[in-house]
Protein backbone atom coordinates (compact mmCIF):
# COMPACT_ATOMS: atom_id res chain seq x y z
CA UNK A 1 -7.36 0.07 21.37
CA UNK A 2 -7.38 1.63 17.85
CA UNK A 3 -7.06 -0.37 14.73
CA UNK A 4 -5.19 -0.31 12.01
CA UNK A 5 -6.15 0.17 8.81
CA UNK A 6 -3.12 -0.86 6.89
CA UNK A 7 -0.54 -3.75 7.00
CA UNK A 8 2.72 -3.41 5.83
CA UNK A 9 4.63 -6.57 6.15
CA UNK A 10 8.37 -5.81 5.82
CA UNK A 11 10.62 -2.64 6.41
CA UNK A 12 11.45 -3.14 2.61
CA UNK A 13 8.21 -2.88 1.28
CA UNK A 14 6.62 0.15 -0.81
CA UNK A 15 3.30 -0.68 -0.42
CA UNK A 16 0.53 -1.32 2.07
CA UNK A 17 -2.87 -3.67 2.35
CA UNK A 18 -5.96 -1.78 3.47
CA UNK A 19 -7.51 -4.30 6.32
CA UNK A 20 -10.99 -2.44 6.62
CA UNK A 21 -13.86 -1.85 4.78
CA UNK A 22 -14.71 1.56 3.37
CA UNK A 23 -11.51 3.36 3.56
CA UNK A 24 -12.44 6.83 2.20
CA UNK A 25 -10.19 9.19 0.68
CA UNK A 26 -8.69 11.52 3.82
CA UNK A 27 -8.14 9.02 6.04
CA UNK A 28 -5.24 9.30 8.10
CA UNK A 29 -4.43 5.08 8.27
CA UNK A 30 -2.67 3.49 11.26
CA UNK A 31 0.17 1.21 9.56
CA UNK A 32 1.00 -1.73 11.05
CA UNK A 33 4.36 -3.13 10.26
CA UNK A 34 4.03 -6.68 10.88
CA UNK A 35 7.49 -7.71 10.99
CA UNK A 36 8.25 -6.08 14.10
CA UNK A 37 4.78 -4.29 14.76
CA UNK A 38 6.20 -0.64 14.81
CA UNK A 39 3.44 1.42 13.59
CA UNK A 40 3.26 5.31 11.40
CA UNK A 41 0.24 7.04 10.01
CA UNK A 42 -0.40 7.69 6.70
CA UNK A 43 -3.26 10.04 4.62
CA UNK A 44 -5.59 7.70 2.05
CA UNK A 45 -5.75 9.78 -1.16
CA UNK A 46 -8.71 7.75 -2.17
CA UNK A 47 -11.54 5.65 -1.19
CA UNK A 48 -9.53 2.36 -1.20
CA UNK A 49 -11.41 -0.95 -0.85
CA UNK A 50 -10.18 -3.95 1.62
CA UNK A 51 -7.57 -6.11 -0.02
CA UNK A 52 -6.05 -3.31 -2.12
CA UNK A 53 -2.93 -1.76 -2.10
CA UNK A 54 -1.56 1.51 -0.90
CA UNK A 55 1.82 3.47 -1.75
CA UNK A 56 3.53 4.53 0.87
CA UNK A 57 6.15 5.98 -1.43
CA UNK A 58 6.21 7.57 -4.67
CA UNK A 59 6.09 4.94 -7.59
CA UNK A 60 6.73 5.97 -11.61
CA UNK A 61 5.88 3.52 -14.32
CA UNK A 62 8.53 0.71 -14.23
CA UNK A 63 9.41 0.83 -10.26
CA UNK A 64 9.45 -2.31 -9.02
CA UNK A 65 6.74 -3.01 -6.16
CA UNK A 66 7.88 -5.05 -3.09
CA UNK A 67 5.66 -6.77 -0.80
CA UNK A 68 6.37 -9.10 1.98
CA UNK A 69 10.09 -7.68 1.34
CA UNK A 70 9.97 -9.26 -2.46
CA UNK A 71 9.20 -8.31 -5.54
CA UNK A 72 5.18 -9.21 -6.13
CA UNK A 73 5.10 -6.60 -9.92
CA UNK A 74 5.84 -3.49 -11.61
CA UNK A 75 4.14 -0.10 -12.19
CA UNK A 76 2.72 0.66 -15.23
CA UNK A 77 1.58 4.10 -14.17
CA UNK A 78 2.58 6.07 -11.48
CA UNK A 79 1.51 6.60 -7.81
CA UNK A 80 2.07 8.95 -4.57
CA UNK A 81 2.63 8.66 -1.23
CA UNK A 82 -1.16 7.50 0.29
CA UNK A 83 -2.64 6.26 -3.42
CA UNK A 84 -4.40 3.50 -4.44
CA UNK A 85 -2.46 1.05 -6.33
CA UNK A 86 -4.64 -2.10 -8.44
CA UNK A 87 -4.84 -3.13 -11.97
CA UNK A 88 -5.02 0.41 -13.61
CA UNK A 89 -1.19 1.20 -12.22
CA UNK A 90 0.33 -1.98 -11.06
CA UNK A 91 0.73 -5.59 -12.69
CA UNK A 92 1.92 -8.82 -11.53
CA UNK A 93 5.14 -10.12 -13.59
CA UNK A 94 3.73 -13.52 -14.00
CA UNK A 95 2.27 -13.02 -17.04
């Protein structure tokens, strides 16, 4: 049984959540969709810690990112397919 390292909960989402500790950089991830638990790989471009968010397609500063099939922020950098995204290239709209 292998186990993934990344959920992704809707079809319509553009990012990930790494599930596992230690994800280093050149990792090719399992991805989990949990909506209908298809699965695809995907290469970590960086060590990525649990909780944090992945792209799993490219992202410029503005893009909307979509989680759980909504909108959960915007970019304020960029990203590429496999990178980390946190505070330094993503924030909430909330505040």
């Amino acid at each position: 049984m292998t186990i993934p390292q990344l959920l992704v909960h809707d079809h319509k989402d553009n990012v990930g959540v790494v599930v596992v500790e230690d994800l280093t950089a050149g990792t090719e991830m399992l991805c989990v969709v949990t909506h209908d638990n298809s699965d695809f790989t995907l290469t970590a471009n960086a060590d990525i810690p649990i909780g944090h968010k992945v792209a799993l397609k490219p992202l410029s500063e503005g893009d909307t990112v979509i989680k759980y099939g909504e909108d959960i922020g915007r970019m304020i950098g960029s990203a590429g397919i496999g990178d980390h995204l946190h505070t330094h290239n993503c924030k909430t709209k909330r505040w």
